[in-house]
C-alpha atoms as a PDB file:
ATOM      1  CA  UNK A   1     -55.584  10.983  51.925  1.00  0.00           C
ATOM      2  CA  UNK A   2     -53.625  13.078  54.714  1.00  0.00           C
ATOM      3  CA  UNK A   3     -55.905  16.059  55.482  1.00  0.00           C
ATOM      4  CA  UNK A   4     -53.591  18.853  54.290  1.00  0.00           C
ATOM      5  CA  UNK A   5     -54.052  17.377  50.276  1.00  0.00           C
ATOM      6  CA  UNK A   6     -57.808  17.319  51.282  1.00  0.00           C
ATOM      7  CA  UNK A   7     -58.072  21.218  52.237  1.00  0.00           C
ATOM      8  CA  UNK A   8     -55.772  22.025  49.566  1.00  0.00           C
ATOM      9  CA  UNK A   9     -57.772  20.112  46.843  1.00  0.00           C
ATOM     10  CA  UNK A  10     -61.006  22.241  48.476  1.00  0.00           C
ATOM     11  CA  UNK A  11     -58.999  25.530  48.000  1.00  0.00           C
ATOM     12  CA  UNK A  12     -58.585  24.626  44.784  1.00  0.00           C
ATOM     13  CA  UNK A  13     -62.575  23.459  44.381  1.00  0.00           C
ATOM     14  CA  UNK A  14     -63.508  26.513  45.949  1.00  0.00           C
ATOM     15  CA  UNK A  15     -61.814  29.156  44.370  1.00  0.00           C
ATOM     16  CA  UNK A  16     -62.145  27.845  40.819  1.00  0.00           C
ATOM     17  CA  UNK A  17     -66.001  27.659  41.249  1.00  0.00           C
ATOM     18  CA  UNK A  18     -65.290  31.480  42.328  1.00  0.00           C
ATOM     19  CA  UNK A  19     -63.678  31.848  39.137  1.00  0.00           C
ATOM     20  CA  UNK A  20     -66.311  30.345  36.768  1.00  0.00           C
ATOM     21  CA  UNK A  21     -68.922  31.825  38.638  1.00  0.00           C
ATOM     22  CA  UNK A  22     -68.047  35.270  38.152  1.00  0.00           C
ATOM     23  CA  UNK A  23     -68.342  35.158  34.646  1.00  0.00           C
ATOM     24  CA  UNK A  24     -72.186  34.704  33.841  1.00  0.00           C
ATOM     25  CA  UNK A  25     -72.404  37.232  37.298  1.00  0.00           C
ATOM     26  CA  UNK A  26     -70.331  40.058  34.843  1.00  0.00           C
ATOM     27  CA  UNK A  27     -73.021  40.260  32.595  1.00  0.00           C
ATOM     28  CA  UNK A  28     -75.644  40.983  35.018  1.00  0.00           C
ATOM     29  CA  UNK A  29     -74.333  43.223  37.197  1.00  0.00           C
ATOM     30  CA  UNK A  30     -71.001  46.035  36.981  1.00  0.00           C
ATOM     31  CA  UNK A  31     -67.556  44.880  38.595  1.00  0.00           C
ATOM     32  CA  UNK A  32     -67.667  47.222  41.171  1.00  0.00           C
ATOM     33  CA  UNK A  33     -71.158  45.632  42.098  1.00  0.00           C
ATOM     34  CA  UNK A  34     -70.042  42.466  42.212  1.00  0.00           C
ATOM     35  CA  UNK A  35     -67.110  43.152  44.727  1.00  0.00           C
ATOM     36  CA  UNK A  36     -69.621  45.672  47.383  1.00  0.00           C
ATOM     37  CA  UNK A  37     -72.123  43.133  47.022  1.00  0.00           C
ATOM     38  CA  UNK A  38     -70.322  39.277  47.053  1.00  0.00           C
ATOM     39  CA  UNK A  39     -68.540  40.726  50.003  1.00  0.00           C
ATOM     40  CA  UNK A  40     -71.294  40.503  52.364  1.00  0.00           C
ATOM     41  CA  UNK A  41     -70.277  36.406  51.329  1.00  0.00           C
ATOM     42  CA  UNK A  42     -67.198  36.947  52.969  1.00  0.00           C
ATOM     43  CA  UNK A  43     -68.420  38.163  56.850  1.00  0.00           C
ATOM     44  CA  UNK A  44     -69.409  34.476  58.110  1.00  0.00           C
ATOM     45  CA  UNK A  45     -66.119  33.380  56.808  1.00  0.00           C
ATOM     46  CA  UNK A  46     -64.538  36.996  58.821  1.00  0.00           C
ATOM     47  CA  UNK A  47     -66.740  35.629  61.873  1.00  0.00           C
ATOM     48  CA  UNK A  48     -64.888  32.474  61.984  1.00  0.00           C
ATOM     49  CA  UNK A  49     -61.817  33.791  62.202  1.00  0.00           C
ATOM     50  CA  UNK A  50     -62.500  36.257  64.647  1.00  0.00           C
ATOM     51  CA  UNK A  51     -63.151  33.682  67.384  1.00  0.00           C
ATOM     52  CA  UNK A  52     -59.559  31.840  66.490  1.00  0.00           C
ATOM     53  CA  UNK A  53     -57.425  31.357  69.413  1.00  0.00           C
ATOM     54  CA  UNK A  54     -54.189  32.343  67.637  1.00  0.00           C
ATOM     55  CA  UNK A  55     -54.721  35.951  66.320  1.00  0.00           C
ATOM     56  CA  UNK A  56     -52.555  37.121  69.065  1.00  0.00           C
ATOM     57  CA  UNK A  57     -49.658  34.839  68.174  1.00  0.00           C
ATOM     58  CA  UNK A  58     -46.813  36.184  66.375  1.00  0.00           C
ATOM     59  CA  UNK A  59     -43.483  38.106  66.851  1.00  0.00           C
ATOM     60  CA  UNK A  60     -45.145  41.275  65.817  1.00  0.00           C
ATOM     61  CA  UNK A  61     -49.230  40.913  65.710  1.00  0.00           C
ATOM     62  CA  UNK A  62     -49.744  44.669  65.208  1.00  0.00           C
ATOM     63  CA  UNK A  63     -47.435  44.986  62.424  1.00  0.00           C
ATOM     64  CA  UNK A  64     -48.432  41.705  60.336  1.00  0.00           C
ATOM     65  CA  UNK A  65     -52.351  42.689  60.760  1.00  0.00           C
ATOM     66  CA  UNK A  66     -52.218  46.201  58.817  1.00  0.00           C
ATOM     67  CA  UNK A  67     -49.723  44.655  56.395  1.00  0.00           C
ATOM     68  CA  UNK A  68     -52.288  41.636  55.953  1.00  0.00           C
ATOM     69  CA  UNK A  69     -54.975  44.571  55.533  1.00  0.00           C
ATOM     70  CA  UNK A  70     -53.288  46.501  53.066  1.00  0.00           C
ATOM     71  CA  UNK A  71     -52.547  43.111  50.920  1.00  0.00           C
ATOM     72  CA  UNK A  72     -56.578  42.790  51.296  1.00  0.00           C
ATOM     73  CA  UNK A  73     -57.496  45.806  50.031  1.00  0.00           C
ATOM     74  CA  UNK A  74     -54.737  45.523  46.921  1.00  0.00           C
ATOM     75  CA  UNK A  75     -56.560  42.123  46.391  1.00  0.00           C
ATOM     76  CA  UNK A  76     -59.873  43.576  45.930  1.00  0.00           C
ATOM     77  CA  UNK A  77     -59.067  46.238  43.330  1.00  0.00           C
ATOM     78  CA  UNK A  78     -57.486  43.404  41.742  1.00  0.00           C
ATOM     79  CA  UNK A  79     -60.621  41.361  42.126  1.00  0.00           C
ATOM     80  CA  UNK A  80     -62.789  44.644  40.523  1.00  0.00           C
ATOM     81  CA  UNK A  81     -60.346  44.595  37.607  1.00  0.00           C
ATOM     82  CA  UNK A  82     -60.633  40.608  36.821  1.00  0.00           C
ATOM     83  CA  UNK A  83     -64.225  40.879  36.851  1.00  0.00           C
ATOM     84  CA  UNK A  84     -64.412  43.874  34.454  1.00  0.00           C
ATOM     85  CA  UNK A  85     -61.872  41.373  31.870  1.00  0.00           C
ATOM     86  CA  UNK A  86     -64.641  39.032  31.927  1.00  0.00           C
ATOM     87  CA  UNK A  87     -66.857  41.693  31.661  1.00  0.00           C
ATOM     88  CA  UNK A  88     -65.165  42.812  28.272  1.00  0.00           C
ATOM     89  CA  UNK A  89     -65.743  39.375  26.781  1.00  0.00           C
ATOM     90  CA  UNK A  90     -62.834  37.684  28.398  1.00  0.00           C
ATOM     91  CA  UNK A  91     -63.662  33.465  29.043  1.00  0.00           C
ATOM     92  CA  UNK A  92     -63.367  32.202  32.008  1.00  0.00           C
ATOM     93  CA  UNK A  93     -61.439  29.170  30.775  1.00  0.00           C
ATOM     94  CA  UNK A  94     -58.721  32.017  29.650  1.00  0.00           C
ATOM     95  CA  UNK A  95     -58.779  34.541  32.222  1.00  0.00           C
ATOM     96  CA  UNK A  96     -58.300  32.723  35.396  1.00  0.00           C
ATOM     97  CA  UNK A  97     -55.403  31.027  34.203  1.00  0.00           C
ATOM     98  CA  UNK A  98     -53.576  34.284  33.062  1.00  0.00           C
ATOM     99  CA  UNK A  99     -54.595  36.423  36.051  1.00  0.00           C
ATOM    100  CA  UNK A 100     -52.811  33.269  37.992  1.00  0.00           C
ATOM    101  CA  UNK A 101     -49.539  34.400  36.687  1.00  0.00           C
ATOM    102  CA  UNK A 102     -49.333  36.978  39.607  1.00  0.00           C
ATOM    103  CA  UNK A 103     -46.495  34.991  41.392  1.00  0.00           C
ATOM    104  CA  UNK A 104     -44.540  37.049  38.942  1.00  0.00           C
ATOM    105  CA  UNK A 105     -44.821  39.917  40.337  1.00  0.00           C
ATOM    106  CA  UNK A 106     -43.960  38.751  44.088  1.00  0.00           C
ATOM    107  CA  UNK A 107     -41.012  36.869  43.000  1.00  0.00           C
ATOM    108  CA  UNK A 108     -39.612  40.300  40.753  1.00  0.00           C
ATOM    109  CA  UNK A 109     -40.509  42.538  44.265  1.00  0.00           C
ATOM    110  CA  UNK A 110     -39.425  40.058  46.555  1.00  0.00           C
ATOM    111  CA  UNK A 111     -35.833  40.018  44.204  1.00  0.00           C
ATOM    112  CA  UNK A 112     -35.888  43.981  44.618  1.00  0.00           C
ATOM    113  CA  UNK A 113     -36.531  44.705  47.561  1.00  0.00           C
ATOM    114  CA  UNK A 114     -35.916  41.234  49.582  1.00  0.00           C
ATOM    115  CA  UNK A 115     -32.808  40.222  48.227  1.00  0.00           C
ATOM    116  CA  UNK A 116     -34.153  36.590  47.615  1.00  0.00           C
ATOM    117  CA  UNK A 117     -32.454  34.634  45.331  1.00  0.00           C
ATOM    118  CA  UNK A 118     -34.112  33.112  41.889  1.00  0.00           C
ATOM    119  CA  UNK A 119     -34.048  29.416  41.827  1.00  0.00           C
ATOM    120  CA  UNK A 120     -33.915  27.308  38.424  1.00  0.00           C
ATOM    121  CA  UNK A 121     -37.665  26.345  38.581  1.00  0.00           C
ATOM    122  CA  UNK A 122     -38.262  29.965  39.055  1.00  0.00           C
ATOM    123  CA  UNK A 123     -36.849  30.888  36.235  1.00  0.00           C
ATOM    124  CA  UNK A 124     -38.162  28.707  33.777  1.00  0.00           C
ATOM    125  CA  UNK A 125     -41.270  29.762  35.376  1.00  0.00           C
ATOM    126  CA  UNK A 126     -40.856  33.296  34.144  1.00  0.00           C
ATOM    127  CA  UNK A 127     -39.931  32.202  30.789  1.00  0.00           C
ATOM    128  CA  UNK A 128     -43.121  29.805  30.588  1.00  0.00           C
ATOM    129  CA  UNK A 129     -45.262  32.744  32.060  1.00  0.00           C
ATOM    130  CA  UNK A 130     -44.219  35.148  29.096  1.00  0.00           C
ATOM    131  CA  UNK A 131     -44.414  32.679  26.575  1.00  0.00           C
ATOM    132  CA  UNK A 132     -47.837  32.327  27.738  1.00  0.00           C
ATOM    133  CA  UNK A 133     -49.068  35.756  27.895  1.00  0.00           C
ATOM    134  CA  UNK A 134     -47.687  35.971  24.211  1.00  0.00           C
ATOM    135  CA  UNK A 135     -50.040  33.552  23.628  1.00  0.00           C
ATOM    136  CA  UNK A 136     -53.092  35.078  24.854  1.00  0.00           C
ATOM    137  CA  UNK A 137     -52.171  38.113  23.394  1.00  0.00           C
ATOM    138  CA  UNK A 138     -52.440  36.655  19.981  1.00  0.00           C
ATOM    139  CA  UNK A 139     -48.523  37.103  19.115  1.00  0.00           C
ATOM    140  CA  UNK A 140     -48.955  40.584  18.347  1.00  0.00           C
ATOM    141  CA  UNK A 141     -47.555  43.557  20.519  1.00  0.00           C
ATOM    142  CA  UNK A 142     -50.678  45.773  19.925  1.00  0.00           C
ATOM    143  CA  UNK A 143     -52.932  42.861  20.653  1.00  0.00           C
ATOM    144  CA  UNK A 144     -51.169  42.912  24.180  1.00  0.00           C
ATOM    145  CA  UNK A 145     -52.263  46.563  24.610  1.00  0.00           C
ATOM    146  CA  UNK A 146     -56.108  46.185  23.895  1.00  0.00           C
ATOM    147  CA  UNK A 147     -59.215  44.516  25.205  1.00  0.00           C
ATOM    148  CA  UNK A 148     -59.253  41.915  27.931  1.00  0.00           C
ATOM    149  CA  UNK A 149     -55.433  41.396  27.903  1.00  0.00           C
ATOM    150  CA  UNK A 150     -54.629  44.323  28.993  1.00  0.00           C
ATOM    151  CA  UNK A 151     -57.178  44.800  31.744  1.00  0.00           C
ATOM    152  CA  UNK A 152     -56.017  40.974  33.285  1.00  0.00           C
ATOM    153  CA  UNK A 153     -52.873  42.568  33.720  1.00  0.00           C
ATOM    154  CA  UNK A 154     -54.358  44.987  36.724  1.00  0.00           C
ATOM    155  CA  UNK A 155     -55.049  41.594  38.975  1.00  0.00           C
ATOM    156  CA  UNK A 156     -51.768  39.947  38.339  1.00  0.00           C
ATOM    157  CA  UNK A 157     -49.548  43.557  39.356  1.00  0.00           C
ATOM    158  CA  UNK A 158     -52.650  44.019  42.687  1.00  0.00           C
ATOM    159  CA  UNK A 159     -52.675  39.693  43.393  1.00  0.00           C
ATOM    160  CA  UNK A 160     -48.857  40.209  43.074  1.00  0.00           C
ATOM    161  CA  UNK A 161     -48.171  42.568  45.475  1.00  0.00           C
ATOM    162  CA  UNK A 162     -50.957  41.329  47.678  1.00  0.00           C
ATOM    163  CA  UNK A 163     -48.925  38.134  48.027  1.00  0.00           C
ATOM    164  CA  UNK A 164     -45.591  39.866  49.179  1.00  0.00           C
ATOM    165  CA  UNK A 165     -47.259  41.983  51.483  1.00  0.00           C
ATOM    166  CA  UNK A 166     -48.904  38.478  52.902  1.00  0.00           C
ATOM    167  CA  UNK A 167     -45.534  36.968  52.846  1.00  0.00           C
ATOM    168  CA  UNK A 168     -44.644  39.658  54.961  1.00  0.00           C
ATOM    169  CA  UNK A 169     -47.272  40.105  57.134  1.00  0.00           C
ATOM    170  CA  UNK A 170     -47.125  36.091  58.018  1.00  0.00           C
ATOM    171  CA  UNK A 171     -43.422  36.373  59.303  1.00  0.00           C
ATOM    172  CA  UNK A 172     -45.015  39.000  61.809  1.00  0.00           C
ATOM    173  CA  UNK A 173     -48.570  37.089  62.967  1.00  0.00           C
ATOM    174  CA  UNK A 174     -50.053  34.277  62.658  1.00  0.00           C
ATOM    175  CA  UNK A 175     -52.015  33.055  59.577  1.00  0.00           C
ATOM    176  CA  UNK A 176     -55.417  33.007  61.477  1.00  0.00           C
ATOM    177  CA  UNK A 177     -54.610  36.695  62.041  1.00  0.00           C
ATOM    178  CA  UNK A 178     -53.381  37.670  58.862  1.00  0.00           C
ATOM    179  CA  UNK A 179     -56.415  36.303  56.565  1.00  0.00           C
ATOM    180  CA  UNK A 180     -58.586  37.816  58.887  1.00  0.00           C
ATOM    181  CA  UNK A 181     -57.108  40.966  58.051  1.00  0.00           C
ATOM    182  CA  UNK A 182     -56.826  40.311  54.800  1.00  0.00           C
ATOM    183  CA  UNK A 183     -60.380  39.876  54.544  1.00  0.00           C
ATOM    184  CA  UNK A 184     -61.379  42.731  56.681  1.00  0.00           C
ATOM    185  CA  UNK A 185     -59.453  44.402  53.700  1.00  0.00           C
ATOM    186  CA  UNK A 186     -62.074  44.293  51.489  1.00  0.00           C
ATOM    187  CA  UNK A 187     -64.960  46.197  53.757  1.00  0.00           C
ATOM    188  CA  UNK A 188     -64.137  49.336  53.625  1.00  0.00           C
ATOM    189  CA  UNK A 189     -63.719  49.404  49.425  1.00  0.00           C
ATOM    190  CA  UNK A 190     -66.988  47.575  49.609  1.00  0.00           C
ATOM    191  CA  UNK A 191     -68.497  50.223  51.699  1.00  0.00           C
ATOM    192  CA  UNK A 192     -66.941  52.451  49.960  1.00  0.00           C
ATOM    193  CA  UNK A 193     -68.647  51.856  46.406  1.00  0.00           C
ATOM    194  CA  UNK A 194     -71.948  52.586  46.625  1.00  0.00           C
ATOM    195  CA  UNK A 195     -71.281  56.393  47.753  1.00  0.00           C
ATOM    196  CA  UNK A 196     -69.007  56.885  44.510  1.00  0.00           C
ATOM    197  CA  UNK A 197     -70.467  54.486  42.102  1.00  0.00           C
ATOM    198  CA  UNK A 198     -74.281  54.035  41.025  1.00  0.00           C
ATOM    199  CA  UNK A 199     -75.441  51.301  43.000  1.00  0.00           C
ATOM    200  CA  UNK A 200     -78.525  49.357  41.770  1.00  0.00           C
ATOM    201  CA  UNK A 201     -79.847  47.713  44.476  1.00  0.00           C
ATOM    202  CA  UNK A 202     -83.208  46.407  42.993  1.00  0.00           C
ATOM    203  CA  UNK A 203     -81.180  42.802  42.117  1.00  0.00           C
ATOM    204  CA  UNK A 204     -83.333  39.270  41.235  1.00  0.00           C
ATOM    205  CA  UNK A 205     -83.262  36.782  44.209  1.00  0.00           C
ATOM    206  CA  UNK A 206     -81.236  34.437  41.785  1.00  0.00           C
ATOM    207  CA  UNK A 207     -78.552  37.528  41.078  1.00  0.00           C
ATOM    208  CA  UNK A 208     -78.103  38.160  44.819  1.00  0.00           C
ATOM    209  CA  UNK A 209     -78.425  34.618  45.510  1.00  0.00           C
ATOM    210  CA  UNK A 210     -74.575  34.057  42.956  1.00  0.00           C
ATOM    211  CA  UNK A 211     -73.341  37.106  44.554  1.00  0.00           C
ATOM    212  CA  UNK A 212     -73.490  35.865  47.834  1.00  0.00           C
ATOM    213  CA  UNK A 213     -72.265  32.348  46.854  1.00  0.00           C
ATOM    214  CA  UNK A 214     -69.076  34.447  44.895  1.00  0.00           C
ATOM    215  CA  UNK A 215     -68.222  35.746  48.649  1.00  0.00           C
ATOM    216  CA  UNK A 216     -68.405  32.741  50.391  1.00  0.00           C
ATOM    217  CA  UNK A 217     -66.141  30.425  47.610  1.00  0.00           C
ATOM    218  CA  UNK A 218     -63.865  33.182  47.954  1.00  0.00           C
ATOM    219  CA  UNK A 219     -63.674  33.848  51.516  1.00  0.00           C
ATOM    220  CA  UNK A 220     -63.746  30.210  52.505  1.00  0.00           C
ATOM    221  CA  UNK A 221     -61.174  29.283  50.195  1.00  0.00           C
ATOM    222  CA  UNK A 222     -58.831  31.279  52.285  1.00  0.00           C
ATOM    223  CA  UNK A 223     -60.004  29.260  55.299  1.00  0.00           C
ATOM    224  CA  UNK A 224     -59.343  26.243  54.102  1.00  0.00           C
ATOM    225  CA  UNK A 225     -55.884  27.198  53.014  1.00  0.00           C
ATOM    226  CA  UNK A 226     -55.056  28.118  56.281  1.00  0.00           C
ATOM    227  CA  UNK A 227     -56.595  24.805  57.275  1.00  0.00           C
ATOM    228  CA  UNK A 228     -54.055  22.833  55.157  1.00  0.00           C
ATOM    229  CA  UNK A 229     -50.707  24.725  56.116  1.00  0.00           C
ATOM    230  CA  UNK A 230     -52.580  23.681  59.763  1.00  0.00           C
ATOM    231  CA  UNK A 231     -52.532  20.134  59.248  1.00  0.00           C
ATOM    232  CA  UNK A 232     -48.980  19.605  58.066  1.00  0.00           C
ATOM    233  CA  UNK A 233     -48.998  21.144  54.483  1.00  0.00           C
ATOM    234  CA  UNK A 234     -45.624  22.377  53.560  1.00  0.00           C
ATOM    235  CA  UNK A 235     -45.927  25.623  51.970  1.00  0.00           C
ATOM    236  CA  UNK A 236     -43.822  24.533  49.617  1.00  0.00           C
ATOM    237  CA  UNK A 237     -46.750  22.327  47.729  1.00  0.00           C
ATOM    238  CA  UNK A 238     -49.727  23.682  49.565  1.00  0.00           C
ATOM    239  CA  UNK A 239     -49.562  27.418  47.751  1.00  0.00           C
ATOM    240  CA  UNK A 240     -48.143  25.731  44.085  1.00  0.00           C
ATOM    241  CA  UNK A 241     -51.030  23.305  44.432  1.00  0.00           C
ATOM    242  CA  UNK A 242     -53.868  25.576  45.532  1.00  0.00           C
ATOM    243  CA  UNK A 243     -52.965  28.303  42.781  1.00  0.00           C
ATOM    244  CA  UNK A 244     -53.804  26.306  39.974  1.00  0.00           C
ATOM    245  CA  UNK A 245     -57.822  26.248  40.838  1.00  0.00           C
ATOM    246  CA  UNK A 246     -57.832  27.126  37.498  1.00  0.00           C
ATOM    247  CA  UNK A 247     -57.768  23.755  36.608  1.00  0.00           C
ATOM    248  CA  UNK A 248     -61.719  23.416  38.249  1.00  0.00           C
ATOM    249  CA  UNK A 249     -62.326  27.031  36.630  1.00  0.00           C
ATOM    250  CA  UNK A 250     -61.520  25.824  32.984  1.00  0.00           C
ATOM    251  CA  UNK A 251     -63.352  22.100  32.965  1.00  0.00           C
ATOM    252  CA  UNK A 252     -66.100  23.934  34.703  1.00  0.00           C
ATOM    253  CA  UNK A 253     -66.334  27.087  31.974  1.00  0.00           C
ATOM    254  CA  UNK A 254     -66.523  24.704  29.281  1.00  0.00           C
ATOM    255  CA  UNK A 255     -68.914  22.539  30.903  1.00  0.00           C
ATOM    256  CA  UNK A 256     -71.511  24.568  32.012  1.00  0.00           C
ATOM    257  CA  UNK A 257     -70.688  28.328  30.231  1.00  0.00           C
ATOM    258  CA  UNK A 258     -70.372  26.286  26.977  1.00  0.00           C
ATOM    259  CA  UNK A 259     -66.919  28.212  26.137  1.00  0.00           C
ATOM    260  CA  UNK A 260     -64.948  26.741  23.636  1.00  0.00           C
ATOM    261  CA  UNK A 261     -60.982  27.281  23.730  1.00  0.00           C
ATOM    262  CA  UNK A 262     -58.682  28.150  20.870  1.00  0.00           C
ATOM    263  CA  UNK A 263     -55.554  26.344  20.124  1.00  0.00           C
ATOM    264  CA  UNK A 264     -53.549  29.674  20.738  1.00  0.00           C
ATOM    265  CA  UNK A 265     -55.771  30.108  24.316  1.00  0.00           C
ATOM    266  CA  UNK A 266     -55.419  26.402  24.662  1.00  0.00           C
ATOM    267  CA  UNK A 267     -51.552  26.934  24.305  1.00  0.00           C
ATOM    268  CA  UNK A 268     -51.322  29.840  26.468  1.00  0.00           C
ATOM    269  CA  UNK A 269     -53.211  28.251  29.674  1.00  0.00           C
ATOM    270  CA  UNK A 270     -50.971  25.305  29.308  1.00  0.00           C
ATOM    271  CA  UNK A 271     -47.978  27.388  29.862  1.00  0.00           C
ATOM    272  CA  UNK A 272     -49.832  29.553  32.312  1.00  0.00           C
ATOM    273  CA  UNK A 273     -50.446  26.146  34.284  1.00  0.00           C
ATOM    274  CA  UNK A 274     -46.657  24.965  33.898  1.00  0.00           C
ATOM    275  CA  UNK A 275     -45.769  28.571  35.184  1.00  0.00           C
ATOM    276  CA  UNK A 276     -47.481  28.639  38.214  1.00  0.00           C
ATOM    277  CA  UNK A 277     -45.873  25.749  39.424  1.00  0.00           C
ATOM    278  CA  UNK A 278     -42.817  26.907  38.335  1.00  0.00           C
ATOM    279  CA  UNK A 279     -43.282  30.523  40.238  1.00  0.00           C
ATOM    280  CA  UNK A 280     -44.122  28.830  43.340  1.00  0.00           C
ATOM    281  CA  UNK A 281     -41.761  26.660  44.253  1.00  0.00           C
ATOM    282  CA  UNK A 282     -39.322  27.882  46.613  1.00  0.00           C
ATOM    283  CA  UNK A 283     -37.047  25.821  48.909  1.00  0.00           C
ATOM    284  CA  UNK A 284     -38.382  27.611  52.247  1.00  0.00           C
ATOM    285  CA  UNK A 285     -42.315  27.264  52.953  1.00  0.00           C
ATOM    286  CA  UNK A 286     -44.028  30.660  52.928  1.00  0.00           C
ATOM    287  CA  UNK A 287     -47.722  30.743  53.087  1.00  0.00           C
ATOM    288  CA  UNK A 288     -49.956  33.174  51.670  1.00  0.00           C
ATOM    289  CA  UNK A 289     -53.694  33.889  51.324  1.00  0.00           C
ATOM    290  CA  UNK A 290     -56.208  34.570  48.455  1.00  0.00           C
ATOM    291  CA  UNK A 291     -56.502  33.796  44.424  1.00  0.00           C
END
């Protein structure tokens, strides 16, 4: 197995245990908890970066950090808003595949503002991602409006511009540099909650124990992404293949949450899956980091 599928296929491992294991963690603690707190999961990962050899490489270093930083801290309200869907009574087996739509977004800003040019699999990937957000919202406009729905749509607008500011910010430094500061991105919002919100702080070992683990997938995730467009990944299949971890999150969800899927959900993620694919595949290789 050439070691680029191997760290792609542990993205994908990685982040869809972070997916299923933020569910049973929404019911125990708030969202805005779970971001402050799983975040201290994310600083060995931010260590390991730090000592990379290449965060000075790059046509612009300066520039493609604070754009990397802002895309962090987008991600992390984003983050805050897909645990609150699961919160609401969202599954996991239906959430993470939605909220994985947010190629969507980049490819409508990156038309606007970036003059790039649709391709054919693009397109059918928008179609396929509509169709499949009908779909979860039970084929009724109002559904679309209320409850979980609604709420997913927060991550996939935040992950979505999160990914064109990556894009960006990748063309200016290099990619050790920019998921460093894309991590970094979520300290200060993690700092940031417990002066704002009530933080309880009296957690059981097991609680703080998940949290911890929910940084970590996360944050070393990223790593290993970085690790694959390292050893020869194209872009190209690396970032199409690595943003369906929702295909660990929804075996997983059933497995061990016990959720059972509808043939409407069952329907939608299908699509959802198809549309990914579809969303990501461009011609040139462009890397990006995060879920």
């Amino acid at each position: 197995m050439p070691r680029w599928l191997l760290y792609t296929l542990l993205t994908m491992l990685l982040w869809g245990g972070w997916g299923v294991l933020s569910k049973p963690l929404s019911s125990s603690v708030s969202s805005w908890q779970m971001l402050a707190f799983s975040t201290l999961g994310i600083l060995p990962v931010i260590g390991v970066l730090a000592a990379s050899r290449q965060l000075r490489s790059g046509e612009n270093p300066s520039r493609g950090f604070w754009l990397a930083f802002g895309s962090g801290l987008l991600a992390s309200a984003g983050n805050v808003a897909y645990f609150q869907a699961l919160a609401m009574g969202g599954k996991a087996a239906a959430v993470t595949p939605l909220t994985s739509l947010y190629p969507l977004v980049t490819i409508v800003l990156a038309l606007v503002f970036l003059r790039e040019r649709l391709n054919a699999i693009q397109g059918l990937g928008i179609v396929l991602s509509l169709a499949a957000l009908y779909c979860f919202s039970g084929g009724e406009g109002a559904a679309l409006l209320s409850g979980w729905v609604l709420l997913a749509l927060i991550p996939i607008l935040c992950w979505g511009v999160s990914a064109l500011l990556q894009k960006l910010a990748t063309a200016q430094a290099s990619s050790q540099r920019c998921t460093l500061a894309f991590l970094l991105g979520f300290v200060p919002v993690a700092l940031a909650i417990p002066i704002w919100q009530p933080t309880a702080w009296s957690l059981a070992g097991r609680t703080w124990l998940l949290l911890l683990a929910l940084g970590f997938l996360f944050g070393l995730g990223n790593l290993t992404l970085i690790f694959a467009y390292g050893r020869g990944g194209r872009a190209s299949v690396v970032t199409p293949l690595a943003s369906l971890y929702s295909l660990v999150t929804i075996p997983l969800a059933i497995v061990l949450l016990g959720e059972r899927i509808t043939w409407r959900e069952g329907l939608g993620i299908g699509l959802a899956l198809l549309a990914v694919v579809g969303l990501c595949w461009e011609k040139r290789p462009s890397g990006q980091a995060g879920p």
